[in-house]
C-alpha atoms as a PDB file:
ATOM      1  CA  UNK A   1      57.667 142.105-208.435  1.00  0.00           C
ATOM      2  CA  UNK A   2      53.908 141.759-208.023  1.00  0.00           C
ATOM      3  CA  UNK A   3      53.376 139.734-204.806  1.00  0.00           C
ATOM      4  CA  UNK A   4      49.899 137.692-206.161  1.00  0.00           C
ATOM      5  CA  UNK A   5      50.449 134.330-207.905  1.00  0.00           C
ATOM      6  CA  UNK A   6      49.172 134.291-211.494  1.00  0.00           C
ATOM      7  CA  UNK A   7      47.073 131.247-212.603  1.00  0.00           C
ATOM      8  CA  UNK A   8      47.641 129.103-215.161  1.00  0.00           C
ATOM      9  CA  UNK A   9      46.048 131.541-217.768  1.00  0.00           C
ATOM     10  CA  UNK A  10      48.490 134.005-216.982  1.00  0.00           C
ATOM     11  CA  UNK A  11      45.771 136.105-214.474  1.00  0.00           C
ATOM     12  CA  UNK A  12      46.321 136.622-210.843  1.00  0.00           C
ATOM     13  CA  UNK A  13      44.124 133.837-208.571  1.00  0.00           C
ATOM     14  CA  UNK A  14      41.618 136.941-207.633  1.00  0.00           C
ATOM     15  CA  UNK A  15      41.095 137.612-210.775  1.00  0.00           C
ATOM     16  CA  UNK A  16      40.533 133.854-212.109  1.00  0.00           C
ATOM     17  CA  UNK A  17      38.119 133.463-208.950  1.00  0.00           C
ATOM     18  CA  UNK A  18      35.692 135.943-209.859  1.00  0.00           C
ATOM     19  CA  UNK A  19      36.379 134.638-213.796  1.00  0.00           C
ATOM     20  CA  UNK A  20      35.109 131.230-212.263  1.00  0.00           C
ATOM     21  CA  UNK A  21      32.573 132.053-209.738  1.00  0.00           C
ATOM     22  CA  UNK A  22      30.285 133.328-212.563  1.00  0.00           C
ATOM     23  CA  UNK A  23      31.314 130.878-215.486  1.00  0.00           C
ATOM     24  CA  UNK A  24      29.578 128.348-216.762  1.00  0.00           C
ATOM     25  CA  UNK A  25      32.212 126.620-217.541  1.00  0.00           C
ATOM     26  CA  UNK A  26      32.787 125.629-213.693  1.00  0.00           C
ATOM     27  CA  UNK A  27      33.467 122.302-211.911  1.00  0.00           C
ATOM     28  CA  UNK A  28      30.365 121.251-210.062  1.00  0.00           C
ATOM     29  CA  UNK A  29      30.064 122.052-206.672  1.00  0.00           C
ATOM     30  CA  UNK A  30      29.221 119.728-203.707  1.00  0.00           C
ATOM     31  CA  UNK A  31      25.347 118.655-203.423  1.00  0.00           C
ATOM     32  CA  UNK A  32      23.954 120.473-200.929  1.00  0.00           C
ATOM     33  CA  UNK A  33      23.790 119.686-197.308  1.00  0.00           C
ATOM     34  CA  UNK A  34      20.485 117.832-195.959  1.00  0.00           C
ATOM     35  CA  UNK A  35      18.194 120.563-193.732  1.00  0.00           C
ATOM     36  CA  UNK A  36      19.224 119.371-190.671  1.00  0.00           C
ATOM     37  CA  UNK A  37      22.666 119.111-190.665  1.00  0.00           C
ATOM     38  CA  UNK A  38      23.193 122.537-191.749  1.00  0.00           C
ATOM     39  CA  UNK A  39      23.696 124.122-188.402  1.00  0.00           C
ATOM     40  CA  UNK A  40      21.862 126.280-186.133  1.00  0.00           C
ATOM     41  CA  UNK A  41      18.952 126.532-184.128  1.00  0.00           C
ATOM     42  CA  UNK A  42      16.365 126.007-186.766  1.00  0.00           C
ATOM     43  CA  UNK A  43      18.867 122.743-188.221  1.00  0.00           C
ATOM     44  CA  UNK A  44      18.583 121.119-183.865  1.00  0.00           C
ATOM     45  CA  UNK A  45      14.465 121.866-184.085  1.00  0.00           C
ATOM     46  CA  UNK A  46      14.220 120.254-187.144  1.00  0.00           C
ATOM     47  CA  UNK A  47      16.206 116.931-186.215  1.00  0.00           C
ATOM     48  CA  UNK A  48      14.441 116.747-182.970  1.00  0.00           C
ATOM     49  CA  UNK A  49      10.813 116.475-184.506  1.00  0.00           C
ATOM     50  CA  UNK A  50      12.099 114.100-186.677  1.00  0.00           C
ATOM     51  CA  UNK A  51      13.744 112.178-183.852  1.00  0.00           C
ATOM     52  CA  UNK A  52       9.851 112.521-182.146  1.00  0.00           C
ATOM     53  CA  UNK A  53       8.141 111.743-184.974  1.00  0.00           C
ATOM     54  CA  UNK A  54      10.871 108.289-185.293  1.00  0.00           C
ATOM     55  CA  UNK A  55       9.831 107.644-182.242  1.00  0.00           C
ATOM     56  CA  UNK A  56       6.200 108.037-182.100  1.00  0.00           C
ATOM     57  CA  UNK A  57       5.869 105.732-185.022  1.00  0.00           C
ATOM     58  CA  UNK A  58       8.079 103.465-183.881  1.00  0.00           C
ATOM     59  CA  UNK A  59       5.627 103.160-180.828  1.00  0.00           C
ATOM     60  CA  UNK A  60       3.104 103.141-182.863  1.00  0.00           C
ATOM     61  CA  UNK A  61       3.948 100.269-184.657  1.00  0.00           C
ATOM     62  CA  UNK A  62       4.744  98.474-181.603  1.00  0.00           C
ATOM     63  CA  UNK A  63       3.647  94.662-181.737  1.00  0.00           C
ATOM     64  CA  UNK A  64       0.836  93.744-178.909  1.00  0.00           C
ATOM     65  CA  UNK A  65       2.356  91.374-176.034  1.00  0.00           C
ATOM     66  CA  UNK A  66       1.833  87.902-175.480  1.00  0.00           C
ATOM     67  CA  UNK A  67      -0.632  88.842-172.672  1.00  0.00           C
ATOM     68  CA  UNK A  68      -2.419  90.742-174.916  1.00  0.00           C
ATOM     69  CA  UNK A  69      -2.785  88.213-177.431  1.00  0.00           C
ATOM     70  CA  UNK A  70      -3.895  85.749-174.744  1.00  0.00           C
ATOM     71  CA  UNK A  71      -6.502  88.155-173.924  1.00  0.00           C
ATOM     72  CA  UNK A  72      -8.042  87.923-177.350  1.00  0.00           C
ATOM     73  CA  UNK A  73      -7.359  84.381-177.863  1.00  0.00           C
ATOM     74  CA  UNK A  74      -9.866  84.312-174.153  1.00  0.00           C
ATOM     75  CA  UNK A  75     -12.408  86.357-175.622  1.00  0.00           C
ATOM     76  CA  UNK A  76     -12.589  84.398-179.071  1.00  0.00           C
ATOM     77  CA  UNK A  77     -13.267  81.293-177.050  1.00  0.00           C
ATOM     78  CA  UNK A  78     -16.012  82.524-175.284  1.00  0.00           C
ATOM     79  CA  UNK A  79     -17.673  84.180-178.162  1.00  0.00           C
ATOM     80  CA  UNK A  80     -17.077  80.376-180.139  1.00  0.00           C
ATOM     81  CA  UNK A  81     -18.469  78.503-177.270  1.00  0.00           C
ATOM     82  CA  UNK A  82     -21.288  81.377-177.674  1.00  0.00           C
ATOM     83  CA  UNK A  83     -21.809  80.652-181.049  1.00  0.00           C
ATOM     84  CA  UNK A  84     -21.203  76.956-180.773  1.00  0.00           C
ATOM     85  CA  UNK A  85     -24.134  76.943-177.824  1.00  0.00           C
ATOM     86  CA  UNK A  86     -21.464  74.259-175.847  1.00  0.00           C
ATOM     87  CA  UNK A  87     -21.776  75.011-172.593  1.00  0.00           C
ATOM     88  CA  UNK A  88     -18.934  72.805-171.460  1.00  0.00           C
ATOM     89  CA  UNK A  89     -16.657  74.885-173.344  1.00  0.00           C
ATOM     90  CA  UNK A  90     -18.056  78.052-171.694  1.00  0.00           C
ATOM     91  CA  UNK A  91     -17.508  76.601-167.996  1.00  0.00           C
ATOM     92  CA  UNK A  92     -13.962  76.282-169.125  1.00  0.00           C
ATOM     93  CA  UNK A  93     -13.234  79.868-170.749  1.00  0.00           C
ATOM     94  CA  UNK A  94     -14.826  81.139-167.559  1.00  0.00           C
ATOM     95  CA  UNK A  95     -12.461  79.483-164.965  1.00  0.00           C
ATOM     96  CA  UNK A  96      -9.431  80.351-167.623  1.00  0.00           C
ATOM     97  CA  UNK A  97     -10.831  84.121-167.376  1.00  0.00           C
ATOM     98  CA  UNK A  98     -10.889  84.137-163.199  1.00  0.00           C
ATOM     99  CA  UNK A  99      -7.346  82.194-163.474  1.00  0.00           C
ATOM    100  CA  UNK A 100      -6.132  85.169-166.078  1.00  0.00           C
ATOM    101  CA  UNK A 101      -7.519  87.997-163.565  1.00  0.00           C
ATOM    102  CA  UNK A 102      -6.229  86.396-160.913  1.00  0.00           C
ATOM    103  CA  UNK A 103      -2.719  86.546-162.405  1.00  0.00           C
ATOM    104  CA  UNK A 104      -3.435  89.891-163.317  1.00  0.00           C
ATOM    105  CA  UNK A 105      -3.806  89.903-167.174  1.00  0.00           C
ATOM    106  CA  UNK A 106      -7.579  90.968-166.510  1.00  0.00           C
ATOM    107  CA  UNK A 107      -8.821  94.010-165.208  1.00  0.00           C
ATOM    108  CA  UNK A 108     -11.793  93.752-162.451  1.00  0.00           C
ATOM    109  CA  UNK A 109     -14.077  95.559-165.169  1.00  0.00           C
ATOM    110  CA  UNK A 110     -12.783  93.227-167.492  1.00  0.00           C
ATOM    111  CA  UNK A 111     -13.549  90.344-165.587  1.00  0.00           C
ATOM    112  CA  UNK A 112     -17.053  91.546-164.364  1.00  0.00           C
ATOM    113  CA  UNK A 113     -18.121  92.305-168.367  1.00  0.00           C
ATOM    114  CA  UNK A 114     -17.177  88.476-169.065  1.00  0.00           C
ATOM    115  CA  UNK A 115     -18.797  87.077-166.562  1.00  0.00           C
ATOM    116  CA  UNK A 116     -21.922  89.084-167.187  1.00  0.00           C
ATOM    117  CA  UNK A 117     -21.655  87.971-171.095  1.00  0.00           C
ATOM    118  CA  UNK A 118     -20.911  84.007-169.685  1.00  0.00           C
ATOM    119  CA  UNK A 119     -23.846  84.602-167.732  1.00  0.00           C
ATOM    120  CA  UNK A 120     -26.354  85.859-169.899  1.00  0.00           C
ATOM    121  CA  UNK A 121     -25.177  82.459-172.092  1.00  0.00           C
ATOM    122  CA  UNK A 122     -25.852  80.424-169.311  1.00  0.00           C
ATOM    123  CA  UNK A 123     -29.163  81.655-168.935  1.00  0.00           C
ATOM    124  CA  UNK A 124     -30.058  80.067-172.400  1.00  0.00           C
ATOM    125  CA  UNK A 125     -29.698  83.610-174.166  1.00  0.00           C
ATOM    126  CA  UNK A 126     -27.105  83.010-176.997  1.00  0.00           C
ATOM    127  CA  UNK A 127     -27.916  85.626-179.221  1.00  0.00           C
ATOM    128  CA  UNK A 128     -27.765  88.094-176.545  1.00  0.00           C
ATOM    129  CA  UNK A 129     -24.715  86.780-174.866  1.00  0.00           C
ATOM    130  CA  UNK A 130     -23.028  86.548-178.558  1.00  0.00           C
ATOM    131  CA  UNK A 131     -24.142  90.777-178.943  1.00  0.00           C
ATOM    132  CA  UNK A 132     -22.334  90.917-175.176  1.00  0.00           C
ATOM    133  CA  UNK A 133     -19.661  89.141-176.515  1.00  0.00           C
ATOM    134  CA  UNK A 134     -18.602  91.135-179.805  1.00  0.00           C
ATOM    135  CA  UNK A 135     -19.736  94.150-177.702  1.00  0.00           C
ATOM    136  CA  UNK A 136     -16.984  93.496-175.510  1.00  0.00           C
ATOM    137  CA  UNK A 137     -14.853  92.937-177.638  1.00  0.00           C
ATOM    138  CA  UNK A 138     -15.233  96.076-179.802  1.00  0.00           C
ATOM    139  CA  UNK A 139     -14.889  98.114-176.608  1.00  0.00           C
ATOM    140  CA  UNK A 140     -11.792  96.411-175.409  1.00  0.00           C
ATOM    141  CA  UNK A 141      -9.227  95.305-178.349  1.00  0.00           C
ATOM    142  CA  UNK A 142      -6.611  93.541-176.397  1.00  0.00           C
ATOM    143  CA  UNK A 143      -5.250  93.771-179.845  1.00  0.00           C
ATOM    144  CA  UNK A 144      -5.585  96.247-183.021  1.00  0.00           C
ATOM    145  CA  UNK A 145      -7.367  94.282-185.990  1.00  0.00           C
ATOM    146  CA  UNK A 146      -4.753  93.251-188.309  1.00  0.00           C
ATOM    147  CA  UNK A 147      -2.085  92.071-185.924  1.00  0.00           C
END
């Protein structure tokens, strides 16, 4: 007795295999398997740069801290008691920027380019101190426009 099972159509499974491997008349087969979980070397290089790339722009995207925003919130007052000409108002930015350095939320370069802007309005030179101001700004965003 032949050993090989016969298939429903009365052919052995072999032969209904290769019958079905190149029919059209197949059942569908499983999607495909995403890149990187296929296996390999090239599948583990491929999931780590994605994990990097995750990660990078998760960084990226990284809200600025409440020190930072305090920072900005400093500079806008000093550029509004610029603009405003109040000099009362500058006095008071100016000890709330020595009390921020001095708690360490300020840089000494920081601190020295504010006090040279505060300065320069003190003097009686607004527009100047206001071009200081925005200067400073510009070259230190405490944070990223937009956030």
């Amino acid at each position: 007795m032949n050993t090989e099972i016969a298939g429903a159509r009365g052919a052995p499974c072999y032969v209904q295999r290769a019958i079905c491997q190149y029919s059209a008349i197949t059942m569908p087969r499983d999607p495909p398997c995403p890149p990187f979980l296929r296996g390999g070397e090239t599948a583990r290089l491929r999931l780590n740069k994605f994990f990097v790339a995750f990660v990078l722009m998760v960084a990226g995207c990284s809200a600025p801290t409440e020190a930072e925003r305090d920072n900005r919130r400093l500079v806008d007052a000093i550029l509004t008691a610029i603009t405003m000409k109040n000099v009362t108002w500058l006095d008071d930015d100016a000890q709330l920027a020595e009390q921020r350095h001095r708690d360490g939320h300020l840089t000494d370069d920081e601190l020295e380019e504010l006090n040279e802007v505060i300065e320069t309005a003190r003097s009686g030179d607004w527009s100047a101190a206001e071009k200081q101001g925005y200067e400073f700004r510009k070259k230190h965003p405490f944070v990223k426009e937009g956030q």
